[in-house]
N, C-alpha and C. Protein backbone atom coordinates (compact mmCIF):
# COMPACT_ATOMS: atom_id res chain seq x y z
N UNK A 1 18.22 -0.42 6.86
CA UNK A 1 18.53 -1.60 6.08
C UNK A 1 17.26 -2.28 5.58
N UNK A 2 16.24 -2.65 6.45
CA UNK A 2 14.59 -3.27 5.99
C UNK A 2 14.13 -2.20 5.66
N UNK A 3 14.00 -0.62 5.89
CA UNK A 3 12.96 0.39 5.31
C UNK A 3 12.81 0.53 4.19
N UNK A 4 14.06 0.29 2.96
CA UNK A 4 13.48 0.37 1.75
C UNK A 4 14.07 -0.81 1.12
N UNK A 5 13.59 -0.61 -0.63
CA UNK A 5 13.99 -2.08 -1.41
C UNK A 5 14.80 -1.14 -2.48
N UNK A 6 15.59 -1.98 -2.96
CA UNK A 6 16.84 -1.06 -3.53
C UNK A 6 16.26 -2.13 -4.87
N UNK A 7 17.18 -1.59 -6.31
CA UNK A 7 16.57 -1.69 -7.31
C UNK A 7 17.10 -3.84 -7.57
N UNK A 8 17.87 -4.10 -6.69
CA UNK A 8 18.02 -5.75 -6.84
C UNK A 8 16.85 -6.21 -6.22
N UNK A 9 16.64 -5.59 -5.40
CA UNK A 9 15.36 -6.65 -4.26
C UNK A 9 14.46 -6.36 -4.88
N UNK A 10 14.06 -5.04 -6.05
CA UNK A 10 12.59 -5.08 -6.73
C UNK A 10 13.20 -6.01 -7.92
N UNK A 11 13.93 -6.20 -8.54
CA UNK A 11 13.82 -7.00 -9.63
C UNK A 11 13.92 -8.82 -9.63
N UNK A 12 14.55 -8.69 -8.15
CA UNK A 12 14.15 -10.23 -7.72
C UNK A 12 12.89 -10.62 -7.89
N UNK A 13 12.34 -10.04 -6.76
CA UNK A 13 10.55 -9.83 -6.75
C UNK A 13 10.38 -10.18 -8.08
N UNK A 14 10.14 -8.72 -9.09
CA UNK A 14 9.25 -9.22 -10.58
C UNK A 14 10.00 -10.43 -11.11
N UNK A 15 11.05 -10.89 -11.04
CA UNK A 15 11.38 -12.61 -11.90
C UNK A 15 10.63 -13.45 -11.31
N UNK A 16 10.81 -13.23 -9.34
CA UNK A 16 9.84 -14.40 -9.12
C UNK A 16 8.71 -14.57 -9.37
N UNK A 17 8.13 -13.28 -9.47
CA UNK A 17 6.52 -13.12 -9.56
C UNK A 17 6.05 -13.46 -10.82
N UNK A 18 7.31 -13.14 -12.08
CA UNK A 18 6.80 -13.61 -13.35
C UNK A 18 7.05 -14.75 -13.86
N UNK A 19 8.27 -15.90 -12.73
CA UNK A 19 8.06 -17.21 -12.62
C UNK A 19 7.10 -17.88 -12.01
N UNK A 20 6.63 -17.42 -10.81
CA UNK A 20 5.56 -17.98 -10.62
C UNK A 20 3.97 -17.96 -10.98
N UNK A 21 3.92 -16.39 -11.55
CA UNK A 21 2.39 -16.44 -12.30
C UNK A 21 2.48 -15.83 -13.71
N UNK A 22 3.26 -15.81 -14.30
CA UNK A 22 3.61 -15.50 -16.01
C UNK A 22 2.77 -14.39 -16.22
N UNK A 23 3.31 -14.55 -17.40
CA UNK A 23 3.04 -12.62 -17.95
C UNK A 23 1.67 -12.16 -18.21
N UNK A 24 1.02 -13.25 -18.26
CA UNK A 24 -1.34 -12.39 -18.60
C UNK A 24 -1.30 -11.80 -17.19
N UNK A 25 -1.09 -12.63 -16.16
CA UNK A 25 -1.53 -12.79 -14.73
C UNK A 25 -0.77 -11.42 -13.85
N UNK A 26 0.54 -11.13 -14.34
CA UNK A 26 1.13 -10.35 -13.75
C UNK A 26 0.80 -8.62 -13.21
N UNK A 27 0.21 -7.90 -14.50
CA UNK A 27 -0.28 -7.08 -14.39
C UNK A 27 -1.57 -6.57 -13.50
N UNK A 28 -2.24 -8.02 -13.76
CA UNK A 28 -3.62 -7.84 -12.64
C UNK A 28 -3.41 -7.84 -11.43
N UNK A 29 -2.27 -8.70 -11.16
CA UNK A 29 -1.51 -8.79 -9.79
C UNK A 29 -1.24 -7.40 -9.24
N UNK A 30 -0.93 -6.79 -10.17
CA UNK A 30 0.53 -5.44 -9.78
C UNK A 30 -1.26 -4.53 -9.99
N UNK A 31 -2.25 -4.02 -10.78
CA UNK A 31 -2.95 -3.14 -10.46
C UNK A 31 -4.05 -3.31 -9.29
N UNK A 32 -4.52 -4.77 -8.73
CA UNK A 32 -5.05 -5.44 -7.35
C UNK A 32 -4.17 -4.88 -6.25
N UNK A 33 -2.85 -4.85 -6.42
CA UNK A 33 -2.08 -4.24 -5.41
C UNK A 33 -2.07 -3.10 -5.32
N UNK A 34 -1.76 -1.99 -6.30
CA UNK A 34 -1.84 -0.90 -6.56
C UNK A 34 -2.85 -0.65 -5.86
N UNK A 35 -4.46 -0.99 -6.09
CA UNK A 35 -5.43 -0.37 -5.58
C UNK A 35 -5.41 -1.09 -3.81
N UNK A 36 -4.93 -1.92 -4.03
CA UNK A 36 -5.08 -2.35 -2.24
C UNK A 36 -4.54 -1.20 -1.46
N UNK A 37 -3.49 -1.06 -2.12
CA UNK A 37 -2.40 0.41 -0.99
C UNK A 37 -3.31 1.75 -1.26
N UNK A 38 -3.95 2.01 -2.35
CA UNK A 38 -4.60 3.59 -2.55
C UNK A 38 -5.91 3.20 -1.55
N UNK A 39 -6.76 2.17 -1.16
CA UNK A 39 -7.46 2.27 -0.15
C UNK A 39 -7.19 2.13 0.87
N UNK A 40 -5.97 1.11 1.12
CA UNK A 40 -5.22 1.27 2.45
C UNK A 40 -4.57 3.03 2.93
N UNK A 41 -4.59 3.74 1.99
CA UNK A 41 -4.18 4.99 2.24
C UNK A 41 -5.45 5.81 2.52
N UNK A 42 -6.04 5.63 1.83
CA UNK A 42 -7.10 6.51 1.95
C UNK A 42 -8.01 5.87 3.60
N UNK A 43 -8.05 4.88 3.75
CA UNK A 43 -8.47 3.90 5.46
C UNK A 43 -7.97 5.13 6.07
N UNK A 44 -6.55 5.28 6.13
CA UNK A 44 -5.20 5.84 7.24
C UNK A 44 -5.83 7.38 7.31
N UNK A 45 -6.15 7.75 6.42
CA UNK A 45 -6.22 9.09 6.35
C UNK A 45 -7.44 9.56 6.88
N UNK A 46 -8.44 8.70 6.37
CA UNK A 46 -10.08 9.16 7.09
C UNK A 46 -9.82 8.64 8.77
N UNK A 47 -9.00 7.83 8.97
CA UNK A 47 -8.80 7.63 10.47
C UNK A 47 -8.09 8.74 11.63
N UNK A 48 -7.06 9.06 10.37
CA UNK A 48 -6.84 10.42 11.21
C UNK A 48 -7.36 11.67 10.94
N UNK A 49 -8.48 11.65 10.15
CA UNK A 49 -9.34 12.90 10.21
C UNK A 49 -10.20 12.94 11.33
N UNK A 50 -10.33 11.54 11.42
CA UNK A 50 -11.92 11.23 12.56
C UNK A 50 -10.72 11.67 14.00
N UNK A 51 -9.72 10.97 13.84
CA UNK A 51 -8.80 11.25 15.19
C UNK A 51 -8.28 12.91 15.56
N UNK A 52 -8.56 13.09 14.59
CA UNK A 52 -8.35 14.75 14.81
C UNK A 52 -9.45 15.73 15.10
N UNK A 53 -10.94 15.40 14.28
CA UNK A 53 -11.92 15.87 14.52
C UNK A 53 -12.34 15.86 16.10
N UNK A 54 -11.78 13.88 16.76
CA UNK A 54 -12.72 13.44 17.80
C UNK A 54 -11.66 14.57 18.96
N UNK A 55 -10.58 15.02 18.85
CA UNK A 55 -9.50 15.66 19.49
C UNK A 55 -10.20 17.37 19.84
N UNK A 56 -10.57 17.73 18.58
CA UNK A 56 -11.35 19.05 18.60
C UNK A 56 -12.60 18.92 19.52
N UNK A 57 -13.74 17.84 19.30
CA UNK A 57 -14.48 18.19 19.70
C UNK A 57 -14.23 17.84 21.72
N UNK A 58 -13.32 16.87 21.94
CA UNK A 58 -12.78 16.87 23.51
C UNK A 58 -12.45 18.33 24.02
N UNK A 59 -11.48 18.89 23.18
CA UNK A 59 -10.97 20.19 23.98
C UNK A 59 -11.87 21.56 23.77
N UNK A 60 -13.20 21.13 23.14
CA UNK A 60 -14.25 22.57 22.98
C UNK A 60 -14.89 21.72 24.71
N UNK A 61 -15.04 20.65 25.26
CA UNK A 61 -15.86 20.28 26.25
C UNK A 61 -14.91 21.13 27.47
């Protein structure tokens, strides 16, 4: 029921978002976010490289 947003709960969102910061502002909003999650992904991923690497080098000891 909370795991995803179905297409009402995203279009709530963009009215409020384009009532509360109008249409110049909106886009910068939405590509600031965009890039927040592609480094938040990319964080996750070098963390579990290091967590996998640090795993290898335990079980060669």
């Amino acid at each position: 029921m909370f795991g995803r947003l179905g297409g009402t709960e995203i279009l709530v969102i963009l009215v409020v978002g384009f009532l509360i910061f109008g249409p110049k502002k909106l886009p910068e909003i939405g590509k600031a976010f965009g890039d927040t999650i592609r480094e938040f992904k990319k964080s996750a991923k070098d963390s579990k490289e290091d967590v996998k690497e640090a795993e290898g080098i335990e079980e060669s000891k």
